[in-house]
C-alpha atoms as a PDB file:
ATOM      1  CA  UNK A   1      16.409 -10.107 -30.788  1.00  0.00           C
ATOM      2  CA  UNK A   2      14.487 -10.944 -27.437  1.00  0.00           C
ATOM      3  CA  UNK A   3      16.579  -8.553 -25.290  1.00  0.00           C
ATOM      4  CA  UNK A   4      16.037  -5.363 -27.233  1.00  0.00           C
ATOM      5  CA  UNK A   5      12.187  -5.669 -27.129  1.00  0.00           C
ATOM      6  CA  UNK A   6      12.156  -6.335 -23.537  1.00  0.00           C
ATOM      7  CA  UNK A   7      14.449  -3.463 -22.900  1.00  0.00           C
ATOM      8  CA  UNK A   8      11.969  -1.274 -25.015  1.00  0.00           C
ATOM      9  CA  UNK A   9       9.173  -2.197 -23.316  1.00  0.00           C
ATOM     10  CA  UNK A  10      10.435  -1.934 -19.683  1.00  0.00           C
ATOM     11  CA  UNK A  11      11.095   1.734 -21.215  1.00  0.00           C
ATOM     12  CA  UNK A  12       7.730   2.064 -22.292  1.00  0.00           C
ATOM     13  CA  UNK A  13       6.432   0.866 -19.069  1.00  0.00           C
ATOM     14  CA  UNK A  14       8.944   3.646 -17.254  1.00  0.00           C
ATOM     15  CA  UNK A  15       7.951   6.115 -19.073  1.00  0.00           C
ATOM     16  CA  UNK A  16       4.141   5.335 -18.869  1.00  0.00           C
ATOM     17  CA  UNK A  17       3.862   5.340 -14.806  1.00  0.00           C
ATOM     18  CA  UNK A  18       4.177   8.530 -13.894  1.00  0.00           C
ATOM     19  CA  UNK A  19       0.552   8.816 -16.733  1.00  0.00           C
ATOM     20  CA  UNK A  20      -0.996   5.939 -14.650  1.00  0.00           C
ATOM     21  CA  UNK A  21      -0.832   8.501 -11.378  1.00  0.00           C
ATOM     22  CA  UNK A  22      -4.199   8.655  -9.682  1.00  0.00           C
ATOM     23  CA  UNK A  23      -5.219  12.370  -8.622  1.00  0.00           C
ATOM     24  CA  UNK A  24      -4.542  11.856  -4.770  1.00  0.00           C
ATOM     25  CA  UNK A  25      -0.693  10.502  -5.634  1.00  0.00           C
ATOM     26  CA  UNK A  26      -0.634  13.731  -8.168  1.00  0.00           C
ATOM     27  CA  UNK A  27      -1.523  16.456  -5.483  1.00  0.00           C
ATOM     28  CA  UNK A  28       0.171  14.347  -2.762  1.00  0.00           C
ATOM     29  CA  UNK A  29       3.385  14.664  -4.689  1.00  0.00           C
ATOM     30  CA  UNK A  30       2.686  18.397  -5.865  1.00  0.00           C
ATOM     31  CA  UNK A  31       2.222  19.542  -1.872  1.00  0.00           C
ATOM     32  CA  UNK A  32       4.376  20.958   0.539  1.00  0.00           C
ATOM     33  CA  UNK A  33       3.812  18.803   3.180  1.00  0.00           C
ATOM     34  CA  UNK A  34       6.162  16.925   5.171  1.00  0.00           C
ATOM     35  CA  UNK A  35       7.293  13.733   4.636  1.00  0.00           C
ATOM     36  CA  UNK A  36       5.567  13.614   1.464  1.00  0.00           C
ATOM     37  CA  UNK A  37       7.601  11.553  -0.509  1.00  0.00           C
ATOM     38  CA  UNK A  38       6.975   9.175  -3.907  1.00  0.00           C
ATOM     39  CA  UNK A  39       6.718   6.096  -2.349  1.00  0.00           C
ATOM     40  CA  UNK A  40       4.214   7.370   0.537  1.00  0.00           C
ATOM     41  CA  UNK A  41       2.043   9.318  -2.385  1.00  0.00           C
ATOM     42  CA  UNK A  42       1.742   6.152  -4.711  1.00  0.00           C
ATOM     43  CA  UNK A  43       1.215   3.886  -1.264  1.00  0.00           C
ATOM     44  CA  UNK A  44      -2.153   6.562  -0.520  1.00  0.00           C
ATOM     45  CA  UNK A  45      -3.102   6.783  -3.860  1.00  0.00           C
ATOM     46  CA  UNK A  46      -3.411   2.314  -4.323  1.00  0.00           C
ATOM     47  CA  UNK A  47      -5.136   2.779  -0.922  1.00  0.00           C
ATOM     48  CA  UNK A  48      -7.774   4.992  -2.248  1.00  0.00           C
ATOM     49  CA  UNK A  49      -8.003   3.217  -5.492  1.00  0.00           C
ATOM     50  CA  UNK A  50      -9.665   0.397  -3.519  1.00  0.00           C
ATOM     51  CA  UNK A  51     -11.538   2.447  -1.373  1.00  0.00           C
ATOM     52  CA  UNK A  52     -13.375   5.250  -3.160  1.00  0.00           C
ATOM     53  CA  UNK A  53     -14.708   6.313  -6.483  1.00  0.00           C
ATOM     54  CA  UNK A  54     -12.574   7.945  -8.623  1.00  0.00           C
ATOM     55  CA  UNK A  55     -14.828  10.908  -8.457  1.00  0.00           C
ATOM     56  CA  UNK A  56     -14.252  10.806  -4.354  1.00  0.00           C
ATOM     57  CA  UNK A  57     -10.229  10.335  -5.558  1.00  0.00           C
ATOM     58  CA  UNK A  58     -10.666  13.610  -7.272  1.00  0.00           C
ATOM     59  CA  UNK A  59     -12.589  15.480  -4.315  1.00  0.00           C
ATOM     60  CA  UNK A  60      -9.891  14.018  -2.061  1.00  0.00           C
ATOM     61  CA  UNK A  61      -7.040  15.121  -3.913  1.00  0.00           C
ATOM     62  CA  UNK A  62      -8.509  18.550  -3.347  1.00  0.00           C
ATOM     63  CA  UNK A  63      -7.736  18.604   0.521  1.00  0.00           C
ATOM     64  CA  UNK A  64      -4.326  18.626  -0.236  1.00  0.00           C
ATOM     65  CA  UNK A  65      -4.359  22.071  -2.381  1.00  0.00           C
ATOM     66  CA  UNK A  66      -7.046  23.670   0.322  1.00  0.00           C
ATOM     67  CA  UNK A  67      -7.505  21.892   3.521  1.00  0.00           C
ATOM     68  CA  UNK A  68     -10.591  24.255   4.801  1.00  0.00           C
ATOM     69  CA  UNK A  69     -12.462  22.234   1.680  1.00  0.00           C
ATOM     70  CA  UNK A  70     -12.119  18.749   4.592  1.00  0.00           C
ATOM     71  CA  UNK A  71     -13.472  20.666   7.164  1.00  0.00           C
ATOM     72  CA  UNK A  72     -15.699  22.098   5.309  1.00  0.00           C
ATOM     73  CA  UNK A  73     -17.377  18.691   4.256  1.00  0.00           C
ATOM     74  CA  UNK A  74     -16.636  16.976   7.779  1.00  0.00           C
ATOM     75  CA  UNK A  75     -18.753  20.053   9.334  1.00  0.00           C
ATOM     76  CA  UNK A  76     -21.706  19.981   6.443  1.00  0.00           C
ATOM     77  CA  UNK A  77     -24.418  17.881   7.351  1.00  0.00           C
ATOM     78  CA  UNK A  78     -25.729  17.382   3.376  1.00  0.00           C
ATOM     79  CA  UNK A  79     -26.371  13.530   3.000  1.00  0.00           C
ATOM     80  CA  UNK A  80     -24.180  12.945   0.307  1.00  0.00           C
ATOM     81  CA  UNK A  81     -20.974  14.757   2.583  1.00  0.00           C
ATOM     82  CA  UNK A  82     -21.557  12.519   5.385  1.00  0.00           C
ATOM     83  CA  UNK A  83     -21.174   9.542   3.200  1.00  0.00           C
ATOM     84  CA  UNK A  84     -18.249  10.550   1.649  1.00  0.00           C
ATOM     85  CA  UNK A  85     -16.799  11.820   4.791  1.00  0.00           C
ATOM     86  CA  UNK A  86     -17.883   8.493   6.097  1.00  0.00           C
ATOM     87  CA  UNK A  87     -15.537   6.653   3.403  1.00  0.00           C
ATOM     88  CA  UNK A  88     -13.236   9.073   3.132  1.00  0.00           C
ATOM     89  CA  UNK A  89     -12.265   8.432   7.144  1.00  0.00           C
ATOM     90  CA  UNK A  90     -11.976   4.955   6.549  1.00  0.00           C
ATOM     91  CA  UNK A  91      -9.713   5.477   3.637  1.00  0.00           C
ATOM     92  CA  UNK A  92      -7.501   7.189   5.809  1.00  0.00           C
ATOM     93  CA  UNK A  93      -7.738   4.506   8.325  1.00  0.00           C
ATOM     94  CA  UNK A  94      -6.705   1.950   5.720  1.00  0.00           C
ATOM     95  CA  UNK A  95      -3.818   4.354   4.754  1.00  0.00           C
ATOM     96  CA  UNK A  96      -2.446   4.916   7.423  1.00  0.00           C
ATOM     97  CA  UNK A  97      -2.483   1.147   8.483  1.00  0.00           C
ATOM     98  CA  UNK A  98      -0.557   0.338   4.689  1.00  0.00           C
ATOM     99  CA  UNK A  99       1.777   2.905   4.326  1.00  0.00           C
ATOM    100  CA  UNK A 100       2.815   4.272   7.701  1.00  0.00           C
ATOM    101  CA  UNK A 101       6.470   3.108   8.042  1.00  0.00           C
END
């Protein structure tokens, strides 16, 4: 009786991950880019989980879809852009240290 209900909730769990997806392993996996793969989007996306808001996940996720919106917020010299772009560089930093293979 055991087996079955840990069968059917390792399916639930299966099932359930690709809903538990933050936004930057979303529009990681939705992009073009290459060497984009699963693994490398979910590695980024557990990265930024510990390093920015999930509103900065969000604008993140953006730069994959229009890269000009990065620059764009690198070059801006609003307060509130050079903090994110402040955290945002040291997500990548942190990134690329965890999931560069």
């Amino acid at each position: 009786m055991k087996i079955p209900l840990i069968a059917a909730a390792a399916a639930l769990l299966m099932m359930a991950a690709p809903a538990l997806a933050g936004p930057i392993e979303n529009a990681c996996n939705r992009s073009d880019r290459p060497g984009a793969n699963r693994a490398l989007c979910r590695c980024i996306d557990q990265v930024a989980r510990q390093h920015l808001t999930r509103a900065e996940q969000r604008r993140a996720a953006r730069f994959f879809r229009d890269p000009q919106q990065a620059q764009d917020i690198r070059m801006s010299r609003a307060p509130g852009d050079s903090e994110f772009w402040q955290r945002y560089r040291a997500y990548g930093q942190a990134a690329e240290a965890s999931c560069a293979r």
